[in-house]
PDB file of N, CA and C in Angstrom:
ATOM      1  N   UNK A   1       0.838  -1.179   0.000  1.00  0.00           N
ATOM      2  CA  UNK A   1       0.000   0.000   0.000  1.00  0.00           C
ATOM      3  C   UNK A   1       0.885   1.246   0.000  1.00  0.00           C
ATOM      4  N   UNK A   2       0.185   1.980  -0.840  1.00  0.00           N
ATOM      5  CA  UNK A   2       1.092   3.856  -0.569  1.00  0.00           C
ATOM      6  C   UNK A   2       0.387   4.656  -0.300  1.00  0.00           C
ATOM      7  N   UNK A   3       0.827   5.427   0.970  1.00  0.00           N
ATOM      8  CA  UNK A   3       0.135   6.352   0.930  1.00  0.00           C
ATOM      9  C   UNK A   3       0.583   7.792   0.581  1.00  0.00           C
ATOM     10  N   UNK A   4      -0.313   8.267  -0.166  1.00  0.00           N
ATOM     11  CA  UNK A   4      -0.024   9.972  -0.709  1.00  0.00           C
ATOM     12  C   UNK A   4      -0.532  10.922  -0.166  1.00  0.00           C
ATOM     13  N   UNK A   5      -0.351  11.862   0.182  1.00  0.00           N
ATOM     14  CA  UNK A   5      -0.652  13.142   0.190  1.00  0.00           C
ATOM     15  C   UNK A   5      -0.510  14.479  -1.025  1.00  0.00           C
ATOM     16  N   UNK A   6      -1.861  14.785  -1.124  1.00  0.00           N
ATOM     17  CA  UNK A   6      -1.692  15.890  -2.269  1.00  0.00           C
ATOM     18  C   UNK A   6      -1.294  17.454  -1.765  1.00  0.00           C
ATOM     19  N   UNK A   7      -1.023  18.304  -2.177  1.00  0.00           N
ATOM     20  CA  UNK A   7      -1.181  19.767  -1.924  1.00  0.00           C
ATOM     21  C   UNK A   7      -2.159  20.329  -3.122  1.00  0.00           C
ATOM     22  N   UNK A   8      -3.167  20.647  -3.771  1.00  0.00           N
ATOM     23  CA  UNK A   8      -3.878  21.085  -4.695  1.00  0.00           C
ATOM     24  C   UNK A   8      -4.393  22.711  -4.162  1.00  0.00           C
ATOM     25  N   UNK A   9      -3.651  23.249  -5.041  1.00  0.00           N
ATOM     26  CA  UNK A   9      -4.367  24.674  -5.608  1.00  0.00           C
ATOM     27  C   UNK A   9      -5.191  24.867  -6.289  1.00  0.00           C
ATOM     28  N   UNK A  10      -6.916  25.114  -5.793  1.00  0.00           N
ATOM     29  CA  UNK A  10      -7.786  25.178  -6.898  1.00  0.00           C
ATOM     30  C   UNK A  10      -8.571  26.366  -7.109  1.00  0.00           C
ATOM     31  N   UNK A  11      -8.894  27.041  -8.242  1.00  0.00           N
ATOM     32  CA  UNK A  11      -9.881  28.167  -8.568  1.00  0.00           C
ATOM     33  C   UNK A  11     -10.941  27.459  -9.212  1.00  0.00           C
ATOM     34  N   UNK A  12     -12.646  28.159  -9.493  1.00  0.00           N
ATOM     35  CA  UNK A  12     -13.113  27.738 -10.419  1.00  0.00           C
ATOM     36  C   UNK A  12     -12.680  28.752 -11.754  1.00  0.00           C
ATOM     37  N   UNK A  13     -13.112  28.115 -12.862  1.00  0.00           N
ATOM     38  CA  UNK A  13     -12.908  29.216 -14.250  1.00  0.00           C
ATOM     39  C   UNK A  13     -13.753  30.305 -14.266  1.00  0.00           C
ATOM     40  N   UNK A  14     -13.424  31.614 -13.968  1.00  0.00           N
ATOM     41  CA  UNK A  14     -14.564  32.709 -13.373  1.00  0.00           C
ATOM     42  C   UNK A  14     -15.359  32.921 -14.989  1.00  0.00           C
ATOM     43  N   UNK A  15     -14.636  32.792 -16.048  1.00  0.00           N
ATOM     44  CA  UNK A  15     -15.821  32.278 -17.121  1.00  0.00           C
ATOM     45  C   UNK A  15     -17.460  31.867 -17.137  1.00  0.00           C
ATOM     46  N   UNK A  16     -16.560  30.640 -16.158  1.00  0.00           N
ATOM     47  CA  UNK A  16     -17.893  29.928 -16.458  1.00  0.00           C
ATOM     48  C   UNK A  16     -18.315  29.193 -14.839  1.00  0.00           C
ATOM     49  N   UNK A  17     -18.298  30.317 -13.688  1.00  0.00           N
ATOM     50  CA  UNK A  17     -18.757  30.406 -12.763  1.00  0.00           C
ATOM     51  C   UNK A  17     -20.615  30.157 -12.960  1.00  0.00           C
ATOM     52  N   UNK A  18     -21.378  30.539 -13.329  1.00  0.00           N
ATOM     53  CA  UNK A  18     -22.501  30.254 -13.285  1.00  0.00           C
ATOM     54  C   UNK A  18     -22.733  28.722 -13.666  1.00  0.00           C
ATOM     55  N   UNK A  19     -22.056  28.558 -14.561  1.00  0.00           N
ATOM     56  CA  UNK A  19     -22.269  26.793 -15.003  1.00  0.00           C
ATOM     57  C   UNK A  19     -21.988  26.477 -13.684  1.00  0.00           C
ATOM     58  N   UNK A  20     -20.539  26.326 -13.019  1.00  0.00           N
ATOM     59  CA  UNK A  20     -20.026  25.620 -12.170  1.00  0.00           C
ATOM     60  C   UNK A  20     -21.525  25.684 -10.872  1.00  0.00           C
ATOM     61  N   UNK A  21     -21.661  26.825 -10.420  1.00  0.00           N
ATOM     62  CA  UNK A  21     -22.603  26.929  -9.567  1.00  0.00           C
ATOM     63  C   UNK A  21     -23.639  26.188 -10.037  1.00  0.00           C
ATOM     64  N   UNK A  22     -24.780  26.237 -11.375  1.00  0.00           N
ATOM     65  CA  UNK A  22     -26.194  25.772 -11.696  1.00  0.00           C
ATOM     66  C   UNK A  22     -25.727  24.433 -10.982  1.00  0.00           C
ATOM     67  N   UNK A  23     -24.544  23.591 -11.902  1.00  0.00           N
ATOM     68  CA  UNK A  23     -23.981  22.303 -11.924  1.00  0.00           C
ATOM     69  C   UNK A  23     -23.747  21.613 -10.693  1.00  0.00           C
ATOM     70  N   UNK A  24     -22.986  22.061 -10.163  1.00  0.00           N
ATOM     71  CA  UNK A  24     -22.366  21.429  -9.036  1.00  0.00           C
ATOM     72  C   UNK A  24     -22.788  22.092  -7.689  1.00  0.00           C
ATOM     73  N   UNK A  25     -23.062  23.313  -7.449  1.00  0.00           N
ATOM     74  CA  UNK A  25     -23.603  24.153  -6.578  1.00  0.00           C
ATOM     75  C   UNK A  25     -22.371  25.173  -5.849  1.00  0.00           C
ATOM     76  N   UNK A  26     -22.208  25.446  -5.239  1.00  0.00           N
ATOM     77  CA  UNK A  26     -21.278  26.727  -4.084  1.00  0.00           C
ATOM     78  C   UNK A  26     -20.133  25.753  -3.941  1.00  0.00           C
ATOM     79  N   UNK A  27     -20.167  24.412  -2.990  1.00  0.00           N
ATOM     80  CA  UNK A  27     -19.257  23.508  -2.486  1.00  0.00           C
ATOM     81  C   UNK A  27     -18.653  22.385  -3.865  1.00  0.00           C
ATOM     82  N   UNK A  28     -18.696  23.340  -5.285  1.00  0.00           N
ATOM     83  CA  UNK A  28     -17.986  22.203  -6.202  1.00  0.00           C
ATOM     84  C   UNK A  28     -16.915  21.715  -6.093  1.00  0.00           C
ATOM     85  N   UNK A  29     -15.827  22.416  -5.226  1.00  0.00           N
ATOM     86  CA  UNK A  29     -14.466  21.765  -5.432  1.00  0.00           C
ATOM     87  C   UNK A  29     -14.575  20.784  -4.254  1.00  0.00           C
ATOM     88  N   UNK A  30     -15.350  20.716  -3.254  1.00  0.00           N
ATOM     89  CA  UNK A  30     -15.460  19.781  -2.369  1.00  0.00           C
ATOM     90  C   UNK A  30     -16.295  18.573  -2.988  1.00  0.00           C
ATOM     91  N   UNK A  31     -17.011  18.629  -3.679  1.00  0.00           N
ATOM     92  CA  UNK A  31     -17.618  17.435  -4.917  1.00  0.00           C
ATOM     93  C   UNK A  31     -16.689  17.030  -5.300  1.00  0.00           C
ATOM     94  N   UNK A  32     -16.237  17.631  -6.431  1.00  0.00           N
ATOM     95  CA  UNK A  32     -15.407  17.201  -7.300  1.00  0.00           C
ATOM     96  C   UNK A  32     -14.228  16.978  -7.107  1.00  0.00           C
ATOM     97  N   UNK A  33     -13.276  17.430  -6.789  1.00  0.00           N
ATOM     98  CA  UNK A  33     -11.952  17.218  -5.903  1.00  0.00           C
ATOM     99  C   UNK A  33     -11.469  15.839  -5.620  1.00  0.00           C
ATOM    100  N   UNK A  34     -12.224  15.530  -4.733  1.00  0.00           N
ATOM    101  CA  UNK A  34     -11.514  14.138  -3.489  1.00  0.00           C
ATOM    102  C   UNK A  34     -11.888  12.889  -4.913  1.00  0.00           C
ATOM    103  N   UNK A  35     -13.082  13.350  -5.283  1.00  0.00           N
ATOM    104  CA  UNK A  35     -13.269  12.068  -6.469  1.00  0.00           C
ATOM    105  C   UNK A  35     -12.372  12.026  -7.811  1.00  0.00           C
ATOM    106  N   UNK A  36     -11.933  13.565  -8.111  1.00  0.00           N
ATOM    107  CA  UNK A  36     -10.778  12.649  -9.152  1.00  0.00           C
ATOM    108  C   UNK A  36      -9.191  12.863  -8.624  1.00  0.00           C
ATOM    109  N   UNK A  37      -9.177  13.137  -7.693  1.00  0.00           N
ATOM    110  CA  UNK A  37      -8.298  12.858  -6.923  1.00  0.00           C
ATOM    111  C   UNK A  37      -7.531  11.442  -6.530  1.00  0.00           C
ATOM    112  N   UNK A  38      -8.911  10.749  -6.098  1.00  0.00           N
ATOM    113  CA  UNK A  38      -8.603   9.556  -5.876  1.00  0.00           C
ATOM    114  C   UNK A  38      -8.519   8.601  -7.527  1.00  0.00           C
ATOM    115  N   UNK A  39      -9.536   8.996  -8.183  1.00  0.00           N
ATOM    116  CA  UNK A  39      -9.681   8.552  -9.734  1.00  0.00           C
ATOM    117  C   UNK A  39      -8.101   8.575 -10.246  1.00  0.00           C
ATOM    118  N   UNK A  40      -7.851   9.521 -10.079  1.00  0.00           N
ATOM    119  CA  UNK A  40      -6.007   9.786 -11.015  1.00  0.00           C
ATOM    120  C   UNK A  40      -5.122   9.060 -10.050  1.00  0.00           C
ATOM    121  N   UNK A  41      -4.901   9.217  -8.685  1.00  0.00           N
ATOM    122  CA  UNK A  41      -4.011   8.778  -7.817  1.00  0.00           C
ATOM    123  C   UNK A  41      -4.203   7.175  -8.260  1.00  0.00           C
ATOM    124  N   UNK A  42      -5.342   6.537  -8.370  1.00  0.00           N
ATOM    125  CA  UNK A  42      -5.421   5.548  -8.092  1.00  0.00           C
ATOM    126  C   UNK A  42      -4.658   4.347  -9.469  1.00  0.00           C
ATOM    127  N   UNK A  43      -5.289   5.350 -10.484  1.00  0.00           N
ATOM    128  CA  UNK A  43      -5.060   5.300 -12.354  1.00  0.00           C
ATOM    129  C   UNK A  43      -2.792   5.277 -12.214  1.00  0.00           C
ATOM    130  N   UNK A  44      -2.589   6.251 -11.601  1.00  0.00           N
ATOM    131  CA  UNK A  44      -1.334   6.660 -11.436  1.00  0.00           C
ATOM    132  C   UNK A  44      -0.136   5.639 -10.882  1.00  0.00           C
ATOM    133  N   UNK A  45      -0.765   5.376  -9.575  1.00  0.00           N
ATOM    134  CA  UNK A  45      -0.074   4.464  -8.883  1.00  0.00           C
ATOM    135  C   UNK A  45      -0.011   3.000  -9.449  1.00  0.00           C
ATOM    136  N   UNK A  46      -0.924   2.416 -10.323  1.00  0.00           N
ATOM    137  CA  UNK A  46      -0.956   1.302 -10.626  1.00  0.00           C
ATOM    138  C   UNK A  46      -0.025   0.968 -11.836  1.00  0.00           C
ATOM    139  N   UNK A  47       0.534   2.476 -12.666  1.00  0.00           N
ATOM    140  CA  UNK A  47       1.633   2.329 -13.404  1.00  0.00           C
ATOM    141  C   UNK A  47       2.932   1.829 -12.761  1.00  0.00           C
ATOM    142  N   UNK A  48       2.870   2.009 -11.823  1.00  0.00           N
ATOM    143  CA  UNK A  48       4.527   2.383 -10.998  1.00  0.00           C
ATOM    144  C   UNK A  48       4.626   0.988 -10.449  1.00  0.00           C
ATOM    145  N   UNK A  49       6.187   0.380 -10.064  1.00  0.00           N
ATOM    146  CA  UNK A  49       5.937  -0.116  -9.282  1.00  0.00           C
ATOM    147  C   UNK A  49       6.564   0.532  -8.094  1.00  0.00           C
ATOM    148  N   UNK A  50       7.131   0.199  -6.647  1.00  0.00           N
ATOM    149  CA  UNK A  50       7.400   0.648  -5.824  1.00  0.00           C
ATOM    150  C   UNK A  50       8.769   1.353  -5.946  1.00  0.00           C
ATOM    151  N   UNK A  51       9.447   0.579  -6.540  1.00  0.00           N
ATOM    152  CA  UNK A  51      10.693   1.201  -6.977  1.00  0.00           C
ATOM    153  C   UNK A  51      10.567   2.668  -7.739  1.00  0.00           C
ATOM    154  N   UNK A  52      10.177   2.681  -8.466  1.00  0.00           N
ATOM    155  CA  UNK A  52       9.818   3.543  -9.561  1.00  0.00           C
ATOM    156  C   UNK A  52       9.262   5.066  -9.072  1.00  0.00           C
ATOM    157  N   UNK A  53       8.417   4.724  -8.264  1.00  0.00           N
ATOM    158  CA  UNK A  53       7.434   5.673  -7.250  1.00  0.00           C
ATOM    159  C   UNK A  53       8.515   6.735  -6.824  1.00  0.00           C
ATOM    160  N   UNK A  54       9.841   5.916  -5.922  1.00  0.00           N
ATOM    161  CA  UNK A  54      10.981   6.752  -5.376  1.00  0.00           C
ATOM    162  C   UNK A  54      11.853   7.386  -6.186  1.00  0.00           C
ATOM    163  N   UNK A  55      12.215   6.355  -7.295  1.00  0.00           N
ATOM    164  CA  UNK A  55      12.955   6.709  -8.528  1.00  0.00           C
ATOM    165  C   UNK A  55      12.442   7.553  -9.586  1.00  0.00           C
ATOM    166  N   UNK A  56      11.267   7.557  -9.901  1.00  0.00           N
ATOM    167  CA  UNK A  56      11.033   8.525 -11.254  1.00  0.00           C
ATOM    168  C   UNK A  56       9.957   9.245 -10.694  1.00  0.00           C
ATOM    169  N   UNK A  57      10.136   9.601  -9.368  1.00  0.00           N
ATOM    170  CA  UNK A  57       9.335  10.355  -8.390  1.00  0.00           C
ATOM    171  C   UNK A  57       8.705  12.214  -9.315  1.00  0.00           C
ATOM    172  N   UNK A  58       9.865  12.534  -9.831  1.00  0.00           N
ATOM    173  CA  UNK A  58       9.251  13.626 -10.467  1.00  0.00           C
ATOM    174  C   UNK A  58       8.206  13.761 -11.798  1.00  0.00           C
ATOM    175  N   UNK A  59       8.965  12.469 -12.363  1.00  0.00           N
ATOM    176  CA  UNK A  59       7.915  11.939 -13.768  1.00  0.00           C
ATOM    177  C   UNK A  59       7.029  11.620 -13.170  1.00  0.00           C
ATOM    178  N   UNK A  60       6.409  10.662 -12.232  1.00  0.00           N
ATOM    179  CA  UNK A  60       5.182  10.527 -11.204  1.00  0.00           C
ATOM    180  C   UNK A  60       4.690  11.374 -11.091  1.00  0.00           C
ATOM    181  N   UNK A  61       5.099  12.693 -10.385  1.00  0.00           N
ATOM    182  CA  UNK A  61       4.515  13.839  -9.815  1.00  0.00           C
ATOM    183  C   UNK A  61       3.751  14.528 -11.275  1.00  0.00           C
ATOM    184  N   UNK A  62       4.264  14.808 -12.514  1.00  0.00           N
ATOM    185  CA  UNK A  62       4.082  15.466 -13.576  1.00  0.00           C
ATOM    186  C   UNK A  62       2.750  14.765 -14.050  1.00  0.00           C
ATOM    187  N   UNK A  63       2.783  13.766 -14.138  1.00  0.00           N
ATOM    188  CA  UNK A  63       1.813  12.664 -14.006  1.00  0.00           C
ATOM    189  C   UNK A  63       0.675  12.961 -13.865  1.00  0.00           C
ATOM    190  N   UNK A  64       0.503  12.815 -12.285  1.00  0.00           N
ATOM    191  CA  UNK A  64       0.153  12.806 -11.323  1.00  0.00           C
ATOM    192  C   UNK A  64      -0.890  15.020 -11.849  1.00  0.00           C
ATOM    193  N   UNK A  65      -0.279  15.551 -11.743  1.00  0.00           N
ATOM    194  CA  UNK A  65      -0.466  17.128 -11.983  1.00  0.00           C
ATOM    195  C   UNK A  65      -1.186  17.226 -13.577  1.00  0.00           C
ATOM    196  N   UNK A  66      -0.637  16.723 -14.749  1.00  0.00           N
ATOM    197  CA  UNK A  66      -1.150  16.923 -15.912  1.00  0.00           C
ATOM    198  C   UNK A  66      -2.441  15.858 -15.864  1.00  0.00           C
ATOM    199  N   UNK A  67      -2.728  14.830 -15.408  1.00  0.00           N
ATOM    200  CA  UNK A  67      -3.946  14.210 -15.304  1.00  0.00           C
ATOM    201  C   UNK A  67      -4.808  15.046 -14.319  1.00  0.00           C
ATOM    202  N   UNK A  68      -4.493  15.146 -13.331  1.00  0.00           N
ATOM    203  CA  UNK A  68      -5.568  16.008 -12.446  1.00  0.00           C
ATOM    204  C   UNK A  68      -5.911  17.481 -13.175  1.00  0.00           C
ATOM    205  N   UNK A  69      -4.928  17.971 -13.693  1.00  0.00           N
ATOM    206  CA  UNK A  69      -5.521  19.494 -14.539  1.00  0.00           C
ATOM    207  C   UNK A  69      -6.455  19.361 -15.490  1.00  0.00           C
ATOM    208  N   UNK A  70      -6.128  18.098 -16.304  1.00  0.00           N
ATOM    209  CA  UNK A  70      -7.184  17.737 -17.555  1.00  0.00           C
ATOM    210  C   UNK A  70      -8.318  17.481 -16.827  1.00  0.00           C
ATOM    211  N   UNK A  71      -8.536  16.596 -15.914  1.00  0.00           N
ATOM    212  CA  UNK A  71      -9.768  16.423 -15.136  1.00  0.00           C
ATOM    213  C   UNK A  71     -10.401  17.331 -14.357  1.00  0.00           C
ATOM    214  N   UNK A  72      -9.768  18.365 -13.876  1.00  0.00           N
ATOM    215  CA  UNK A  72     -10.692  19.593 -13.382  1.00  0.00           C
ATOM    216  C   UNK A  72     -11.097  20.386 -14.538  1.00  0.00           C
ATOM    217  N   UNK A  73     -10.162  20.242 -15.336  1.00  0.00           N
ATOM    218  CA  UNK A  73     -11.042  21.228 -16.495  1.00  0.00           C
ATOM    219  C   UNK A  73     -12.256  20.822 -17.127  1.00  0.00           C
ATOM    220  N   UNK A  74     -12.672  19.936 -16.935  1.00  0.00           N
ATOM    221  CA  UNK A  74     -14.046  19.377 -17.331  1.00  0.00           C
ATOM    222  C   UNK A  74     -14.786  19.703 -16.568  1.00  0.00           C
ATOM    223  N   UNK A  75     -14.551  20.098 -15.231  1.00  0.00           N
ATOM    224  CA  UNK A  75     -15.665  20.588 -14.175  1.00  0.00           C
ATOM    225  C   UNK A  75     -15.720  22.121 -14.411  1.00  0.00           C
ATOM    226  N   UNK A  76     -14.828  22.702 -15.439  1.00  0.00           N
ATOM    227  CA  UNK A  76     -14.195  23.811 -15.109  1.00  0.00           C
ATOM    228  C   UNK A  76     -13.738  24.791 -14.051  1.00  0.00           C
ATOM    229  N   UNK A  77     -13.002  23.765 -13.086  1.00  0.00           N
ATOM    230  CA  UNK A  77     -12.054  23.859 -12.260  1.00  0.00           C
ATOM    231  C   UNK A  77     -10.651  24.327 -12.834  1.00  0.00           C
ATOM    232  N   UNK A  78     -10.197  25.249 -12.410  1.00  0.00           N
ATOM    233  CA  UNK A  78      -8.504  25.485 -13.120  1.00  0.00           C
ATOM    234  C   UNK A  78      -7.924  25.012 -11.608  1.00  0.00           C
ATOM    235  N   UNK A  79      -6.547  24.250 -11.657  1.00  0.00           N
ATOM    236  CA  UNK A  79      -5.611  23.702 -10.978  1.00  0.00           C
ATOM    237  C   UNK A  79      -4.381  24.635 -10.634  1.00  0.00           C
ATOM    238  N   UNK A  80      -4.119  25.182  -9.630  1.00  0.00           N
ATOM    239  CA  UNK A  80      -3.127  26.314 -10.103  1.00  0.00           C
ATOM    240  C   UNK A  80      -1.677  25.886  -9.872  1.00  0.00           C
ATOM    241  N   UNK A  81      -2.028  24.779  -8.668  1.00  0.00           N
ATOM    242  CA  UNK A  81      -0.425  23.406  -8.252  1.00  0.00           C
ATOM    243  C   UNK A  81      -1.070  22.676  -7.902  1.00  0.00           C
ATOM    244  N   UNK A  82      -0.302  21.481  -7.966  1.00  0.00           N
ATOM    245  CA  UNK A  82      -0.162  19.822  -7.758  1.00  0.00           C
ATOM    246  C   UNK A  82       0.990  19.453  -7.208  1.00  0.00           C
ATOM    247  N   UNK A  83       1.280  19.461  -6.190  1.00  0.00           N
ATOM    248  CA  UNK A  83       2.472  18.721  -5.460  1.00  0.00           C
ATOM    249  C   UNK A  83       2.289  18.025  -4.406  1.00  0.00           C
ATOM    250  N   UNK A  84       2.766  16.575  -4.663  1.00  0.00           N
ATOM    251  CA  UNK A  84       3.003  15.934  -3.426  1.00  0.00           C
ATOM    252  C   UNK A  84       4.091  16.324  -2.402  1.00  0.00           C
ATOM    253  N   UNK A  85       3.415  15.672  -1.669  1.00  0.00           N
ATOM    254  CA  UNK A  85       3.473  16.592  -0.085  1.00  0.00           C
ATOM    255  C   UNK A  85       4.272  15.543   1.045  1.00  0.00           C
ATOM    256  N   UNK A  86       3.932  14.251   0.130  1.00  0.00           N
ATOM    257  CA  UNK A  86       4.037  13.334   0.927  1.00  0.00           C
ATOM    258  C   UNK A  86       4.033  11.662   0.653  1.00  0.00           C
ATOM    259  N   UNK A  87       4.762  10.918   0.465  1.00  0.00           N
ATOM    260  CA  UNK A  87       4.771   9.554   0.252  1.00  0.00           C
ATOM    261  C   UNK A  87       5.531   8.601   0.896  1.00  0.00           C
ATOM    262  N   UNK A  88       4.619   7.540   1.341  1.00  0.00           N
ATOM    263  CA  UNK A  88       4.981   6.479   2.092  1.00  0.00           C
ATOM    264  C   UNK A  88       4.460   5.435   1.587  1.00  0.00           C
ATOM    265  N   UNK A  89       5.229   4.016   2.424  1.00  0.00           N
ATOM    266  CA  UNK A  89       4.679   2.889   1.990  1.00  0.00           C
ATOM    267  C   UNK A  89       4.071   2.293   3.078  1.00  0.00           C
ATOM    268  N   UNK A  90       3.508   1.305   3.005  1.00  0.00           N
ATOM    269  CA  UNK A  90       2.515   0.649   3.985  1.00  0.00           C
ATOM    270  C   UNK A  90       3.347  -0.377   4.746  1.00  0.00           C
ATOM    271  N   UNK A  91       2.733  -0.993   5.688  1.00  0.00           N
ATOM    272  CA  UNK A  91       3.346  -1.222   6.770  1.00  0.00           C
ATOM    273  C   UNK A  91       4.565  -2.965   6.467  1.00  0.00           C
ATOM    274  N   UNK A  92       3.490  -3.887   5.079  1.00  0.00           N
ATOM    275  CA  UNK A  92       4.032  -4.828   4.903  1.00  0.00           C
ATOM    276  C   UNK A  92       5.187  -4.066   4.424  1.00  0.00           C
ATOM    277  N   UNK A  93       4.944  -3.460   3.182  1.00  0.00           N
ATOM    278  CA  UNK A  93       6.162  -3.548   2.002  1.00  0.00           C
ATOM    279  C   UNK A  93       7.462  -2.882   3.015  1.00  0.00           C
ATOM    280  N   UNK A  94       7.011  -1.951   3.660  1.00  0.00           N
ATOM    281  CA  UNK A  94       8.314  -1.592   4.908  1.00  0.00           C
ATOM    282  C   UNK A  94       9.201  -3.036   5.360  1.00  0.00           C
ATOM    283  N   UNK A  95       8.468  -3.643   5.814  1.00  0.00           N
ATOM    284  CA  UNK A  95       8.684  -4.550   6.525  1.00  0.00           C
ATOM    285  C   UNK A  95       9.486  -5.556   5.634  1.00  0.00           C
ATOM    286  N   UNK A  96       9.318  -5.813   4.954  1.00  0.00           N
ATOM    287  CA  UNK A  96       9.597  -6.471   3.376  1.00  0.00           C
ATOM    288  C   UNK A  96      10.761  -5.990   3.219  1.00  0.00           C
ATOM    289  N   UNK A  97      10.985  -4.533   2.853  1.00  0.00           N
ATOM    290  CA  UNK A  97      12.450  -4.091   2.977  1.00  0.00           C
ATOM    291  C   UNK A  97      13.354  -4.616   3.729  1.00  0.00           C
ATOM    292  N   UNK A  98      12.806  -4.078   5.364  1.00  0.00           N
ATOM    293  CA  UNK A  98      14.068  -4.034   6.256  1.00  0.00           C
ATOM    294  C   UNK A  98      14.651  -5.560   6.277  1.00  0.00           C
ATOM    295  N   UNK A  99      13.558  -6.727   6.005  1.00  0.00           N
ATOM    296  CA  UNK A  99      13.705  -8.014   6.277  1.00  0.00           C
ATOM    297  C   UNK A  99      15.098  -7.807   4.806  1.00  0.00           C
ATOM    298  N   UNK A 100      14.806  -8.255   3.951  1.00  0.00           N
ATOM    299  CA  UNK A 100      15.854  -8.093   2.935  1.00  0.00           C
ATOM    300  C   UNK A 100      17.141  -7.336   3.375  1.00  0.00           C
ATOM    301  N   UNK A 101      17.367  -6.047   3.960  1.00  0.00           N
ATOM    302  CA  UNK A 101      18.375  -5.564   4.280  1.00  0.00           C
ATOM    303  C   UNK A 101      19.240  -6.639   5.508  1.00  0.00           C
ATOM    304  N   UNK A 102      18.544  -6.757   6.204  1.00  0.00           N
ATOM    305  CA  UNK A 102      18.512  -8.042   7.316  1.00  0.00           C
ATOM    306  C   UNK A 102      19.376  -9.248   6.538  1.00  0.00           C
ATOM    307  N   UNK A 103      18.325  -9.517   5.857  1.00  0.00           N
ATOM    308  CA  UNK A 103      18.803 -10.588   5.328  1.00  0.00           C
ATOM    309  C   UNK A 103      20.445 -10.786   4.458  1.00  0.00           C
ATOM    310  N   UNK A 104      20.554  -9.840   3.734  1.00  0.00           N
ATOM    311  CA  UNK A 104      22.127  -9.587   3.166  1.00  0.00           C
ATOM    312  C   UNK A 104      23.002  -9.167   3.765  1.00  0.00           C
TER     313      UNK A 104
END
């Protein structure tokens, strides 16, 4: 398991503020948000494997930022940053490590 933490900067598109409101109502980025949030994180992480996550951590992150921007813009949400904040692994794969280090 990994766990992430996002940092997200969000505006709506003052364009098209009335859509966003008819649509989604006052609390859209609290709608919409956590759900493609988790939608992309989830899409994201399943590319990687664990190694990779640490290692091509910035290609991840870019990732990670150009999928979530495309997806708020359909709500017409603009994204203003995307940075992780934060990544860990879960309690086996830890464990999994240190045993291996152990072990050699």
């Amino acid at each position: 398991m990994v766990n992430l933490t996002l940092h997200v900067l969000s505006r709506p598109d003052v364009n098209r503020l009335p859509v966003i409101v008819q649509n989604l109502g006052l609390e859209y980025d609290e709608k919409v948000l956590p759900s493609i949030r988790n939608e992309v994180l989830k899409a994201m992480v399943a590319q990687f494997n664990a190694d990779q996550l640490l290692t091509e951590r910035p290609h991840f992150s870019a990732l990670i930022r150009d999928s979530l921007i495309r997806r708020a813009k359909d709500f017409n949400i603009v994204l203003d940053d995307v940075t992780i904040t934060h990544l860990s692994y879960g309690v086996e794969f830890s464990r999994a490590v240190e045993q291996k280090h152990v072990a050699q």
